[in-house]
C-alpha atoms as a PDB file:
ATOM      1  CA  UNK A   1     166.418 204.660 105.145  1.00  0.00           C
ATOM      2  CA  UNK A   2     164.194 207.254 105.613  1.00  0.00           C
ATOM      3  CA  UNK A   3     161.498 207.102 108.656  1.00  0.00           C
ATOM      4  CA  UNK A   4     157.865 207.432 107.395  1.00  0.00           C
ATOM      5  CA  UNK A   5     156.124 209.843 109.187  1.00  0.00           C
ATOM      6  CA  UNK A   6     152.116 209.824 109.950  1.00  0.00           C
ATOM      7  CA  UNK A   7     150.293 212.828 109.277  1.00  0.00           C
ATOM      8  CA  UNK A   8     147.761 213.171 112.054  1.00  0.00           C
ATOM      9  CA  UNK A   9     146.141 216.157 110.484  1.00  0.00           C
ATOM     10  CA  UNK A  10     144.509 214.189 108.373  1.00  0.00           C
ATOM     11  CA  UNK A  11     140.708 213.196 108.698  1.00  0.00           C
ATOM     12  CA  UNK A  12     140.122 209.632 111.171  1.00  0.00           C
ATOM     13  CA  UNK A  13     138.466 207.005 109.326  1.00  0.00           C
ATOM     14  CA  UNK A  14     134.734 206.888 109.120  1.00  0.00           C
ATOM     15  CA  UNK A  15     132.926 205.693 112.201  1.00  0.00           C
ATOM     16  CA  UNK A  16     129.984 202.815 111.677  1.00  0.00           C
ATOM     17  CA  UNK A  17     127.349 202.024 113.964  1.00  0.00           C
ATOM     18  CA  UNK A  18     127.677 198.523 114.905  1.00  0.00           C
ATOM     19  CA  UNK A  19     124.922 198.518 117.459  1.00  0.00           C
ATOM     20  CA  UNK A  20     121.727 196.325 116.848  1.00  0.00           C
ATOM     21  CA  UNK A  21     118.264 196.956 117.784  1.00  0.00           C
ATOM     22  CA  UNK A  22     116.789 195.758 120.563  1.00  0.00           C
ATOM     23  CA  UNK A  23     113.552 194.793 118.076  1.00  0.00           C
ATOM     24  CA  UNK A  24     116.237 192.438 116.224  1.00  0.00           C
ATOM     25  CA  UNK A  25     117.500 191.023 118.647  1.00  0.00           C
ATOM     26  CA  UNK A  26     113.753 189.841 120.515  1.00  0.00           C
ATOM     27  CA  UNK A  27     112.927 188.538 116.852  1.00  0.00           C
ATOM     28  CA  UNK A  28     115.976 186.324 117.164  1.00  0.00           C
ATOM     29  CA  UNK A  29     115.387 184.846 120.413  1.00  0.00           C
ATOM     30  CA  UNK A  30     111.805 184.571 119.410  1.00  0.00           C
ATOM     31  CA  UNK A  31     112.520 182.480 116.346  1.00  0.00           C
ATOM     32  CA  UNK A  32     115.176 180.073 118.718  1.00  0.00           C
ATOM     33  CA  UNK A  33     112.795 179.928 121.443  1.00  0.00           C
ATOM     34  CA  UNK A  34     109.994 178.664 119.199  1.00  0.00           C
ATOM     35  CA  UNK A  35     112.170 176.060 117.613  1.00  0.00           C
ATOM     36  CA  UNK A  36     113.550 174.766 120.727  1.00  0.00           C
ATOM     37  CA  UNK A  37     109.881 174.486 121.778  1.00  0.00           C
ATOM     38  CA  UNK A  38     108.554 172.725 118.761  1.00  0.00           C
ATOM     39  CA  UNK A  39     111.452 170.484 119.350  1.00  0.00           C
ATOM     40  CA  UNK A  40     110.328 169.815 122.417  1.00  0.00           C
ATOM     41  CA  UNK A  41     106.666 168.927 121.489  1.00  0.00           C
ATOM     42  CA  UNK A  42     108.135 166.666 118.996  1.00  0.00           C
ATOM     43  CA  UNK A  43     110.533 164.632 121.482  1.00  0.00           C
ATOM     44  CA  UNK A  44     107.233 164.718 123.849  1.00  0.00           C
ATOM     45  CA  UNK A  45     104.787 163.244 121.105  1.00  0.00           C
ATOM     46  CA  UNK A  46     107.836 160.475 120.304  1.00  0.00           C
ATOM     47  CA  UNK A  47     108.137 159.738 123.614  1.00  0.00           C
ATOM     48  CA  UNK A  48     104.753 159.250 124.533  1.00  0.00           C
ATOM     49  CA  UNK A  49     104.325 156.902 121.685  1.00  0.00           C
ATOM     50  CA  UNK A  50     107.328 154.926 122.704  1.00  0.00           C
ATOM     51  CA  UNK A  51     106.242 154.470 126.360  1.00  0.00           C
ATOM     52  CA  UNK A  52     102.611 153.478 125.237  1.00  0.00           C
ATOM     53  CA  UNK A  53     104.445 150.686 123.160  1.00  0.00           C
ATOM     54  CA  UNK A  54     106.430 149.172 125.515  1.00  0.00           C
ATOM     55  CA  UNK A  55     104.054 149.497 128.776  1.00  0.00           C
ATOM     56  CA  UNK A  56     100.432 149.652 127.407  1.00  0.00           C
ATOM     57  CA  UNK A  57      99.009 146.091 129.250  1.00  0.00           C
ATOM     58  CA  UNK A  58      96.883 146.101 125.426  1.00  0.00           C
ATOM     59  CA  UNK A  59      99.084 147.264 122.725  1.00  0.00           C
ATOM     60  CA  UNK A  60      98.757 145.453 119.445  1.00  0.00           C
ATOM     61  CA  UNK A  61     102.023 144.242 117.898  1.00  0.00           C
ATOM     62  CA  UNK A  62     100.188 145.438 114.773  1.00  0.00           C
ATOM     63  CA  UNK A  63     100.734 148.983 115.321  1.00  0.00           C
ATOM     64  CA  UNK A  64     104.403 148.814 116.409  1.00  0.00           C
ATOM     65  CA  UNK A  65     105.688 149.476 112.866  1.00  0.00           C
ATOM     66  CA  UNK A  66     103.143 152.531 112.531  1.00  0.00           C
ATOM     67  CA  UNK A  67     103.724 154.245 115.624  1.00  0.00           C
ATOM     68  CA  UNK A  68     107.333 153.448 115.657  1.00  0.00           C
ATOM     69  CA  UNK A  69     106.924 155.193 111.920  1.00  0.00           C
ATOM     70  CA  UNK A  70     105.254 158.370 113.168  1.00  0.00           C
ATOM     71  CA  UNK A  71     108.443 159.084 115.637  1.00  0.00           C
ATOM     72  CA  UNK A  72     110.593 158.349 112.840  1.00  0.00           C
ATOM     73  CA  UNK A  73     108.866 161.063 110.716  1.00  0.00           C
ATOM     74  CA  UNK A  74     108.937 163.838 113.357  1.00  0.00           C
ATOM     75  CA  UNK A  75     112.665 163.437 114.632  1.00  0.00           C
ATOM     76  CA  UNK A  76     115.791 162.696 112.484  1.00  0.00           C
ATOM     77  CA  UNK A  77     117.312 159.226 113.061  1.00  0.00           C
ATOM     78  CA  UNK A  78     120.229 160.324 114.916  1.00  0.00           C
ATOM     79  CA  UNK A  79     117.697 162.271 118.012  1.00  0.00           C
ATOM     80  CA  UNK A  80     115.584 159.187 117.562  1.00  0.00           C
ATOM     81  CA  UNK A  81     118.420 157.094 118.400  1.00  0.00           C
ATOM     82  CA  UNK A  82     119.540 158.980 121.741  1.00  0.00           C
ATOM     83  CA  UNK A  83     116.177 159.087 122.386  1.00  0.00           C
ATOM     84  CA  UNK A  84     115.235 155.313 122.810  1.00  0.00           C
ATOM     85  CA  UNK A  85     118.568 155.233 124.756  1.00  0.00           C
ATOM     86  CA  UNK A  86     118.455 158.329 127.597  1.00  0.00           C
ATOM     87  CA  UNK A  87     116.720 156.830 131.042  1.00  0.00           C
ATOM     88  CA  UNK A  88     113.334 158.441 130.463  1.00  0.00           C
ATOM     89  CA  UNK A  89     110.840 156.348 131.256  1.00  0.00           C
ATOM     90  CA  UNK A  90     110.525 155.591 135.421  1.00  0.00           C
ATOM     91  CA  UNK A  91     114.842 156.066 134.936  1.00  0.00           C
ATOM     92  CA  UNK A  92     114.997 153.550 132.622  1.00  0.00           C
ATOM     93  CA  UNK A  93     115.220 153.214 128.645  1.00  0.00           C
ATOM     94  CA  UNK A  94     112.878 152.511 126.144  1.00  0.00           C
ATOM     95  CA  UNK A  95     114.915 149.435 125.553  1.00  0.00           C
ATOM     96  CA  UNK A  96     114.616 148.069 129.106  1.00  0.00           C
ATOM     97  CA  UNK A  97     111.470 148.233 129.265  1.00  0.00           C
ATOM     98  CA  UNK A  98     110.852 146.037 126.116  1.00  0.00           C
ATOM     99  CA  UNK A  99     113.172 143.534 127.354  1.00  0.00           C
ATOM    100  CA  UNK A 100     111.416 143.724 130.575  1.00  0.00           C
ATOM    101  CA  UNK A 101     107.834 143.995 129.329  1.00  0.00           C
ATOM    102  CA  UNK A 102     108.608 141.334 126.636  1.00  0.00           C
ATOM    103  CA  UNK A 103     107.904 143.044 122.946  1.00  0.00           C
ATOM    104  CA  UNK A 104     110.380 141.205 121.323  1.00  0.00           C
ATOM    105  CA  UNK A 105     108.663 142.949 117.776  1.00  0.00           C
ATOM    106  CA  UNK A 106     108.963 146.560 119.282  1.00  0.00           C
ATOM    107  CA  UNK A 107     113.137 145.538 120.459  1.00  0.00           C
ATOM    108  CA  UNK A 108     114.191 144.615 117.066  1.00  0.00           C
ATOM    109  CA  UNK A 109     112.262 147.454 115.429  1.00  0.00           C
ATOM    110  CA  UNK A 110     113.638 150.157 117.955  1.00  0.00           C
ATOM    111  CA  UNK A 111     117.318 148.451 117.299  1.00  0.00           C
ATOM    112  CA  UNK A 112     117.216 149.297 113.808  1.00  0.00           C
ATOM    113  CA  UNK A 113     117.825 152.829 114.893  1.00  0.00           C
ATOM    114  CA  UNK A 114     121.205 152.601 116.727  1.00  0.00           C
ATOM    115  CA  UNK A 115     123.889 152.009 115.321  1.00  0.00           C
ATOM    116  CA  UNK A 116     125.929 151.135 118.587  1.00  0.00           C
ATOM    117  CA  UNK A 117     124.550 151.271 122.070  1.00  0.00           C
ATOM    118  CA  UNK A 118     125.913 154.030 124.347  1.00  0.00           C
ATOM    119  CA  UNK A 119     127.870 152.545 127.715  1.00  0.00           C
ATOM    120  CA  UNK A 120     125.101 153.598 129.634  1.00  0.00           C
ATOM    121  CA  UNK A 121     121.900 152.314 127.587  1.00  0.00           C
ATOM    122  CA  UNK A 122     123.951 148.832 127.185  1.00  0.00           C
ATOM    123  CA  UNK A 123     124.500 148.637 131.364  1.00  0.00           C
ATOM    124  CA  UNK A 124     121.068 149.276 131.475  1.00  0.00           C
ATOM    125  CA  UNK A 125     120.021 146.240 129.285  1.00  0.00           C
ATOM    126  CA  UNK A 126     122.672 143.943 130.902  1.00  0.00           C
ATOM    127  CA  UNK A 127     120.273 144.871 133.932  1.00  0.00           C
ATOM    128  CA  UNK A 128     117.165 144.379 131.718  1.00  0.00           C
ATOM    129  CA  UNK A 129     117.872 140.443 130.734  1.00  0.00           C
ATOM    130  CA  UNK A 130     118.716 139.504 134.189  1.00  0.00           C
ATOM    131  CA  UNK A 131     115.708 140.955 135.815  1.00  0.00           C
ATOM    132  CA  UNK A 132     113.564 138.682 133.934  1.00  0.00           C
ATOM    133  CA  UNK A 133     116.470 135.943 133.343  1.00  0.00           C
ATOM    134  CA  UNK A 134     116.572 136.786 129.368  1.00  0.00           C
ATOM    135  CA  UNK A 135     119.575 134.974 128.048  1.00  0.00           C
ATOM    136  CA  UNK A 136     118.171 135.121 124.161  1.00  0.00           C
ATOM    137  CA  UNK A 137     117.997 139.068 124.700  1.00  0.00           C
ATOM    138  CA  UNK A 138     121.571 139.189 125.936  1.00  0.00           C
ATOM    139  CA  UNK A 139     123.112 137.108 123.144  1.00  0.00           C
ATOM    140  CA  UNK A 140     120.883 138.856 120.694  1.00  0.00           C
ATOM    141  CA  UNK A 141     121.887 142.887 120.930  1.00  0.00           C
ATOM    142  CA  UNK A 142     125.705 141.584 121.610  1.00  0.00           C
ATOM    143  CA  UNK A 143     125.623 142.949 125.093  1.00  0.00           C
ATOM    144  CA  UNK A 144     128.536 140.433 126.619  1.00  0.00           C
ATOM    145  CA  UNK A 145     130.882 141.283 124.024  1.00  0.00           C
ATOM    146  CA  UNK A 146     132.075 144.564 124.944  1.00  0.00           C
ATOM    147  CA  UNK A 147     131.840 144.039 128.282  1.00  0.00           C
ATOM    148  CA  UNK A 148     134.557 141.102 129.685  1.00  0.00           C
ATOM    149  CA  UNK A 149     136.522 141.258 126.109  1.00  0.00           C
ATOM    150  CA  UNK A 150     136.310 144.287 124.023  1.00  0.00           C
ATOM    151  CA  UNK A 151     139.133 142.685 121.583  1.00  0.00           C
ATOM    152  CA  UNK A 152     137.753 139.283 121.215  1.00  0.00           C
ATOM    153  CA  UNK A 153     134.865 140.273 118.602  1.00  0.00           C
ATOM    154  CA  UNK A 154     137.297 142.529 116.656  1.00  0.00           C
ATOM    155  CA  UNK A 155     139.780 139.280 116.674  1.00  0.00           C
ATOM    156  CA  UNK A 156     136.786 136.905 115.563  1.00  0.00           C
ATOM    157  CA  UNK A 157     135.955 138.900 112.893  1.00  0.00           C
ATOM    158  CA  UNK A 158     139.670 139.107 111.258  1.00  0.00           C
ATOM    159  CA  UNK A 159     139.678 135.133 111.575  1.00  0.00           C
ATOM    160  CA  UNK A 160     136.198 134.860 110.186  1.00  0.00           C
ATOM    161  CA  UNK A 161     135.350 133.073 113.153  1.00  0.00           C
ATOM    162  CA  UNK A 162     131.585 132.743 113.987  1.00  0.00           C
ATOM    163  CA  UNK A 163     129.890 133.631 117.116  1.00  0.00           C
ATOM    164  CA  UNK A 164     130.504 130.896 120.004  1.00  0.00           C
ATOM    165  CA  UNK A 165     127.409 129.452 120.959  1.00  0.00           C
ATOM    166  CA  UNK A 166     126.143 129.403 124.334  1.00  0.00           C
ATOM    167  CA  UNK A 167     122.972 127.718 125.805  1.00  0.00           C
ATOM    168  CA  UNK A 168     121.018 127.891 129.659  1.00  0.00           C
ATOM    169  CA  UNK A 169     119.125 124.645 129.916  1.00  0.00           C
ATOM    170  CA  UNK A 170     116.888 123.566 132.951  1.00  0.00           C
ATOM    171  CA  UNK A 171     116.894 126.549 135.153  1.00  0.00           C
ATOM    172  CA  UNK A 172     113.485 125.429 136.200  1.00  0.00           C
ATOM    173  CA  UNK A 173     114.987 122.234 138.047  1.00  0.00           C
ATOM    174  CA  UNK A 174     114.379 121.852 142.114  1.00  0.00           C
ATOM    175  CA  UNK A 175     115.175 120.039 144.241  1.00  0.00           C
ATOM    176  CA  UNK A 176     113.267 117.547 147.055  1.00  0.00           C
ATOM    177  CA  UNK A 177     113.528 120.073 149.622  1.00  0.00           C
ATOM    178  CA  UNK A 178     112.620 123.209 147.430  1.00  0.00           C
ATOM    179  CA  UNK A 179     116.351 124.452 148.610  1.00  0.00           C
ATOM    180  CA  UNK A 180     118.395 124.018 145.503  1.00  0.00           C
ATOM    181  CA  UNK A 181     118.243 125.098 141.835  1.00  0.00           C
ATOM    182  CA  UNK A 182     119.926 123.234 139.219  1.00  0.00           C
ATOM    183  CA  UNK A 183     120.590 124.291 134.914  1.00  0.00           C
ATOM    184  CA  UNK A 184     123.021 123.786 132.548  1.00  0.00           C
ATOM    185  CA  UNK A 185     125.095 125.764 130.244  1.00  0.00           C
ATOM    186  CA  UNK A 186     126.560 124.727 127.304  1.00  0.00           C
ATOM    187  CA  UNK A 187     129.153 126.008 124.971  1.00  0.00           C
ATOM    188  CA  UNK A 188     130.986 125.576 122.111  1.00  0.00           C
ATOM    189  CA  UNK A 189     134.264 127.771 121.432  1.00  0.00           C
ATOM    190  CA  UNK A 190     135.342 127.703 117.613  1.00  0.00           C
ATOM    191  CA  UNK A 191     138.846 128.124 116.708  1.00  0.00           C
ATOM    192  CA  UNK A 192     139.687 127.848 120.576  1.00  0.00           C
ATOM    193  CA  UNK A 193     143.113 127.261 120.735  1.00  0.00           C
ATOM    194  CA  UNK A 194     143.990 129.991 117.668  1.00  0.00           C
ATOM    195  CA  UNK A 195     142.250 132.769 119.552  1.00  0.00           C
ATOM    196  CA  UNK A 196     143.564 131.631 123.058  1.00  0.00           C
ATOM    197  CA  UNK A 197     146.839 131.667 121.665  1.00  0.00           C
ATOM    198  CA  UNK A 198     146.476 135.085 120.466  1.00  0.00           C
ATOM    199  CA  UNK A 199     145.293 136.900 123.304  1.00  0.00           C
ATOM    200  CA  UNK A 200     146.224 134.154 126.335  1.00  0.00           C
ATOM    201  CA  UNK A 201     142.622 135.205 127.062  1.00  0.00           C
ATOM    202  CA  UNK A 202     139.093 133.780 126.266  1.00  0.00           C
ATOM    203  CA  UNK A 203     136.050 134.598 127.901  1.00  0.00           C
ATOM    204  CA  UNK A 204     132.463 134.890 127.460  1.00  0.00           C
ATOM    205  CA  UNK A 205     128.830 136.038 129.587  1.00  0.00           C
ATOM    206  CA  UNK A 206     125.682 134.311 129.681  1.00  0.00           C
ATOM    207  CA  UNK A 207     122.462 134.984 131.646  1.00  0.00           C
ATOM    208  CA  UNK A 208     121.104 132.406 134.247  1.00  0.00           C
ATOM    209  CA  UNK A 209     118.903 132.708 137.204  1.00  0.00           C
ATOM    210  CA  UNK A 210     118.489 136.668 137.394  1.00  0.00           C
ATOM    211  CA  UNK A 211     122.491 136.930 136.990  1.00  0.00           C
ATOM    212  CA  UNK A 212     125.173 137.480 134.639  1.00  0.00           C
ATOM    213  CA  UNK A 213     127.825 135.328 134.604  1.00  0.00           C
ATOM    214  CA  UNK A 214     131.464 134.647 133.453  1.00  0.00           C
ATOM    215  CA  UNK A 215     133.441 131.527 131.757  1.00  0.00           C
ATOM    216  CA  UNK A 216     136.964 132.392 131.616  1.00  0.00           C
ATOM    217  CA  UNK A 217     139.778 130.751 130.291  1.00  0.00           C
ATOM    218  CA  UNK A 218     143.429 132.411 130.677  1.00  0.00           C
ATOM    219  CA  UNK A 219     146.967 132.722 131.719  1.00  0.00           C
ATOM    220  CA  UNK A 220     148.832 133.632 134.969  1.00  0.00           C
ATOM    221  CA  UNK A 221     150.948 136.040 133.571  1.00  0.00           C
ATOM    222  CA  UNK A 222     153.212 135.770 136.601  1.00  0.00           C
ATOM    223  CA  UNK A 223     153.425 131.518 136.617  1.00  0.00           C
ATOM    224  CA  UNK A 224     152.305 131.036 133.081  1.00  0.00           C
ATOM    225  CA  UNK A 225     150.245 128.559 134.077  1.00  0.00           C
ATOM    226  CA  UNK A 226     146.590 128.238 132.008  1.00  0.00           C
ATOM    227  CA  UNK A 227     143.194 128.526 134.180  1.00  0.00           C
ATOM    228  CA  UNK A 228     139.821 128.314 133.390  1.00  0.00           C
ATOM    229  CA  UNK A 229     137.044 130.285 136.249  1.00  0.00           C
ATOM    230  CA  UNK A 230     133.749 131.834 136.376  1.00  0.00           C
ATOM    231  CA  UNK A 231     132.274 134.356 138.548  1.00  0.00           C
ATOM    232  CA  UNK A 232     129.695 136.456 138.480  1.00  0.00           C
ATOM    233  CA  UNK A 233     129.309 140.063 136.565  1.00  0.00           C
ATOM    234  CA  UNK A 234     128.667 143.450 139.130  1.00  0.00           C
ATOM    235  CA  UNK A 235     125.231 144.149 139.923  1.00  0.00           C
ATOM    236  CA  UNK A 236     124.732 140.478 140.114  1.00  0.00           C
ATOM    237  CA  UNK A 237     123.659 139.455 143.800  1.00  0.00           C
ATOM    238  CA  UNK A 238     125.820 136.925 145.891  1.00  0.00           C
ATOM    239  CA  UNK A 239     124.991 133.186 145.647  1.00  0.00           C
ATOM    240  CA  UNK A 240     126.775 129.389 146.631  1.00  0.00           C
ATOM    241  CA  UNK A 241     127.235 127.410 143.762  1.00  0.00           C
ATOM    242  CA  UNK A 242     128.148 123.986 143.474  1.00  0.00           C
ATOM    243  CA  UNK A 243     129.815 123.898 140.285  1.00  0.00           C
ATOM    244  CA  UNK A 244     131.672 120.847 137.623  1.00  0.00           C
ATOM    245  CA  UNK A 245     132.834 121.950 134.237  1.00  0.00           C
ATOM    246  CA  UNK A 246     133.038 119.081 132.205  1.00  0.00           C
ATOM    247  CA  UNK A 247     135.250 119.502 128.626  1.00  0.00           C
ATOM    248  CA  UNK A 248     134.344 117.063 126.080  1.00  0.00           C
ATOM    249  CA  UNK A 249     137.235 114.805 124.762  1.00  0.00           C
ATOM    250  CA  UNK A 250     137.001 114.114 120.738  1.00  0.00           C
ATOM    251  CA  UNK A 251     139.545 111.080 121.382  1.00  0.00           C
ATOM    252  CA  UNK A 252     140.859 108.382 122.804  1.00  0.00           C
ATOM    253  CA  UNK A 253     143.100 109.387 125.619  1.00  0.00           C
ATOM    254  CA  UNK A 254     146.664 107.242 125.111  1.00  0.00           C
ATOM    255  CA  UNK A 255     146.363 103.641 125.414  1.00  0.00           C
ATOM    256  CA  UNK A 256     142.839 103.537 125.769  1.00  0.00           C
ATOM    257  CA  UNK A 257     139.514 103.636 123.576  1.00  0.00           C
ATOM    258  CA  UNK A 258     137.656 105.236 125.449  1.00  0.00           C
ATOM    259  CA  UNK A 259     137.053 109.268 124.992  1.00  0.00           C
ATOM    260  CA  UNK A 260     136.917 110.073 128.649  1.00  0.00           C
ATOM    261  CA  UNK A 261     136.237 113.923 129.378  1.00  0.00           C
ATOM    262  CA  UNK A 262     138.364 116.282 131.521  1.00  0.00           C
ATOM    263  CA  UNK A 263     136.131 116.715 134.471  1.00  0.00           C
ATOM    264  CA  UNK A 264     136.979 119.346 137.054  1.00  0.00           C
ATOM    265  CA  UNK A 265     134.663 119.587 140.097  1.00  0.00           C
ATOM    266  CA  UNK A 266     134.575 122.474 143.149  1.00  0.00           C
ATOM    267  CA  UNK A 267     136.399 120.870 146.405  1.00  0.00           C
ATOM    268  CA  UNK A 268     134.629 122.809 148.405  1.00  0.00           C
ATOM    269  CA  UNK A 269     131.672 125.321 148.124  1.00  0.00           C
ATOM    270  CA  UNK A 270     132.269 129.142 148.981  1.00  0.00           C
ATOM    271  CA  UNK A 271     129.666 131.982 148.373  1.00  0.00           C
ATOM    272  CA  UNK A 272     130.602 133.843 144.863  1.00  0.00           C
ATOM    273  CA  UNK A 273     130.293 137.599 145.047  1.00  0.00           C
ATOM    274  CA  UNK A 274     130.422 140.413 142.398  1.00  0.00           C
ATOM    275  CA  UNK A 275     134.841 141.097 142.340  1.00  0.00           C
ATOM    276  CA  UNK A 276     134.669 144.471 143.343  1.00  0.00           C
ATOM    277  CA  UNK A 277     132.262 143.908 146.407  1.00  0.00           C
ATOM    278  CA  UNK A 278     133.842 140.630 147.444  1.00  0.00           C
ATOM    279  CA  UNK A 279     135.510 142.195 150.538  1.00  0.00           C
ATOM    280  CA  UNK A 280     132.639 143.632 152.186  1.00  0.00           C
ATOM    281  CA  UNK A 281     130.768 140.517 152.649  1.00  0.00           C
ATOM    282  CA  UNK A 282     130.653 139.835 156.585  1.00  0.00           C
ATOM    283  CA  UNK A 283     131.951 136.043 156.063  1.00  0.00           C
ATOM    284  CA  UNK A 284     135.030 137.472 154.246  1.00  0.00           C
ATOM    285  CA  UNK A 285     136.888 133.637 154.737  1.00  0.00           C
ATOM    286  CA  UNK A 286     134.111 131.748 152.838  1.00  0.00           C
ATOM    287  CA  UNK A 287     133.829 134.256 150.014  1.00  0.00           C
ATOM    288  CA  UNK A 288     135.247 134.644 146.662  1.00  0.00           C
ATOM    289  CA  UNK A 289     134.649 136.361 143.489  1.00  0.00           C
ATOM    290  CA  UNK A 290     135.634 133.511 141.189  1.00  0.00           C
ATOM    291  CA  UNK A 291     135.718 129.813 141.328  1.00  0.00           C
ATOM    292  CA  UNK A 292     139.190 128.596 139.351  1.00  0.00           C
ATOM    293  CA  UNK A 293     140.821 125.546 138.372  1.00  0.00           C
ATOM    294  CA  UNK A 294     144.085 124.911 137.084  1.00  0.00           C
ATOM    295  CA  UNK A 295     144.571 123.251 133.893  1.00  0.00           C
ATOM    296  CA  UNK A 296     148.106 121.748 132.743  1.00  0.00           C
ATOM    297  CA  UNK A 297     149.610 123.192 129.279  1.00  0.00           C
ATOM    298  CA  UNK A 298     146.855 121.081 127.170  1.00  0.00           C
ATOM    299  CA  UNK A 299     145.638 124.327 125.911  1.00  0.00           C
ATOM    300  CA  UNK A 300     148.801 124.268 123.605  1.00  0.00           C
ATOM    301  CA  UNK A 301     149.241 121.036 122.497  1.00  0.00           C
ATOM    302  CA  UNK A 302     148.569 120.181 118.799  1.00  0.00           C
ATOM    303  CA  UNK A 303     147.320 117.204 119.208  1.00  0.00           C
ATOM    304  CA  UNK A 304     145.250 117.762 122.317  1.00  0.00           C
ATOM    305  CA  UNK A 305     141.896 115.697 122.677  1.00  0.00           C
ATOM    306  CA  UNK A 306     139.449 118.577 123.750  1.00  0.00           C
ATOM    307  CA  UNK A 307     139.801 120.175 120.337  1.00  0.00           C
ATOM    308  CA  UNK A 308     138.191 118.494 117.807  1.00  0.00           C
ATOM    309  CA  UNK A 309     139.565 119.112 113.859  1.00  0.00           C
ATOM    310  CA  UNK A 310     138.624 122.283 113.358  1.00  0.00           C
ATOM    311  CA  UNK A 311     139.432 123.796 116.713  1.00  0.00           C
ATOM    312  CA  UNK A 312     136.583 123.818 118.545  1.00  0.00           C
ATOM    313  CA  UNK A 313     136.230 123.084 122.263  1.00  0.00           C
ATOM    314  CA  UNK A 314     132.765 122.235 123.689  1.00  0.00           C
ATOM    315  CA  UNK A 315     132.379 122.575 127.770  1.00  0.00           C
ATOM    316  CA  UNK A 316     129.346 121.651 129.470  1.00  0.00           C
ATOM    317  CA  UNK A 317     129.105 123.240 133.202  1.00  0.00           C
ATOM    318  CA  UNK A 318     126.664 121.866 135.495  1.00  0.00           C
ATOM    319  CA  UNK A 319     125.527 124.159 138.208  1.00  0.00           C
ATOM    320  CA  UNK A 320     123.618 123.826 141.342  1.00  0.00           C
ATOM    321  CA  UNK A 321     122.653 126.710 143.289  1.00  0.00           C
ATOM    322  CA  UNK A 322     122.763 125.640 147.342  1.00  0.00           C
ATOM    323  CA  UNK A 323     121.300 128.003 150.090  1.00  0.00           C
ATOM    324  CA  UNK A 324     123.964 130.847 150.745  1.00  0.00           C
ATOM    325  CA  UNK A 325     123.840 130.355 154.890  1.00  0.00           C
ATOM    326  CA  UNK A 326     123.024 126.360 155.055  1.00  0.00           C
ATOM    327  CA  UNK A 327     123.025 126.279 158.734  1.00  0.00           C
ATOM    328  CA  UNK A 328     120.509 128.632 159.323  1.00  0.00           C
ATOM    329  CA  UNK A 329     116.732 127.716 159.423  1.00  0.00           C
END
């Protein structure tokens, strides 16, 4: 085949002038500086309304909805949302601060507006309930269910299995001596054995004097023996419980008629400590970051009596809270 061959004689293309003014390109930056700006006022007027609800000592409930309205109407729903969630007011988010402050209106108003709470905004509520002790605020916005089982509430809802309930009674409870603290949690797991059977894991968070804490119930995967503990969450501060767990029996244990409850009670006391800071406690010997027992393979059995008829299990665990150093002064 024949090469083609170029003629270079011929005239070069026509040249354009790609170059743009100076004049157009100021106007641009103009217009995007001015936007950014008014975007800024906006997010400033939001935020100042926010703050005002959730720290003004005066604030009318009445005039949540309408200021909470005016934000609304300046910034769409999705800056809104990552607004009420950054650490901007004193490094802390609008949310905490309602926990903390106690607008309970203003908290389920702002909640409307986000869909799912960032990892960030929801540490910084789990800090929020247990600086004023809020239990109700925990269980409400769901904060303890992403954080010790992130499977557990996807598994509840494909068995249509409601909530477990969990309760914090008499927190208020001294002693003589001033020295110890005494409450009460209760709970009641539905479709217990089911779930625990599933995931050889069931666990759950409450809130109780100015901590979070843990009820676990699980496997050794190395003995396959079953275990229920509790500890205590991080950025909870170190404390000596005295600790029984008492599981309710819904029958007769064999050859008797009486329904006697498994009762499991701490041997000894030992000062519990966050797990990842357990080490660095001076008194290494005497501290731990759970408190366990060992359970034999009832957990399994069908006809088991700490599950009633429909599955449920219901725990009470009585807790007294005993000076962390008792031989000092």
């Amino acid at each position: 085949m024949a090469a083609i061959a170029f003629d270079d004689s011929s005239d070069p293309p026509p040249s354009y002038d790609l170059s743009v003014s100076k004049d157009s390109i100021r106007s641009k930056q103009s217009v995007f500086s001015f936007l950014q700006s008014k975007q800024r006022r906006r997010q400033t007027s939001a935020l100042s309304l926010i703050r005002e609800i959730v720290s003004s000592p005066g604030f009318a409930v009445s005039s949540v909805a309408p200021n909470i309205k005016s934000c609304t109407a300046a910034l769409p729903a999705a800056e809104f949302s990552k607004l009420l969630q950054k650490r901007n007011i004193e490094n802390h988010t609008t949310l905490y601060w309602a926990i903390v402050n106690n607008r309970r209106e203003a908290l389920l108003e702002f909640v409307k507006f986000i869909p799912k709470f960032s990892r960030a905004c929801s540490a910084d509520l789990r800090l929020a309930c247990m600086a004023v002790n809020d239990h109700d605020s925990f269980v409400l916005l769901h904060l303890g269910d992403n954080e010790v089982d992130s499977k557990d509430r996807s598994s509840r809802h494909m068995l249509g299995c409601p909530r477990d309930d969990i309760q914090v009674h008499g927190e208020d409870t001294l002693s003589v001596d001033g020295n110890e603290n005494t409450f009460s949690v209760h709970f009641v797991f539905r479709m217990f054995q089911k779930r625990l059977r599933i995931a050889r894991k069931l666990e759950v968070e409450f809130v109780a004097q100015g901590r979070i804490w843990v009820l676990r119930f699980g496997m050794n995967m190395l003995t396959e023996d079953w275990f229920v503990e509790f500890g205590i969450s991080r950025d909870s501060s170190a404390v000596r419980p005295n600790a029984v767990l008492e599981i309710q029996a819904n029958k007769p244990s064999p050859g008797s008629d009486i329904m006697q409850p498994l009762r499991l009670d701490m041997c000894e006391s030992h000062i519990l400590a966050p797990g990842g800071v357990c080490k660095y406690y001076m008194d290494g010997a005497d501290t731990r970051s759970t408190v366990c027992w060992q359970l034999s393979d009832w957990p399994m059995h069908a006809n088991t009596a700490y599950v009633d008829r429909d599955g449920t299990l219901t725990a009470e665990l009585m807790m007294t809270i005993k000076p962390r150093y008792p031989n000092q002064g």
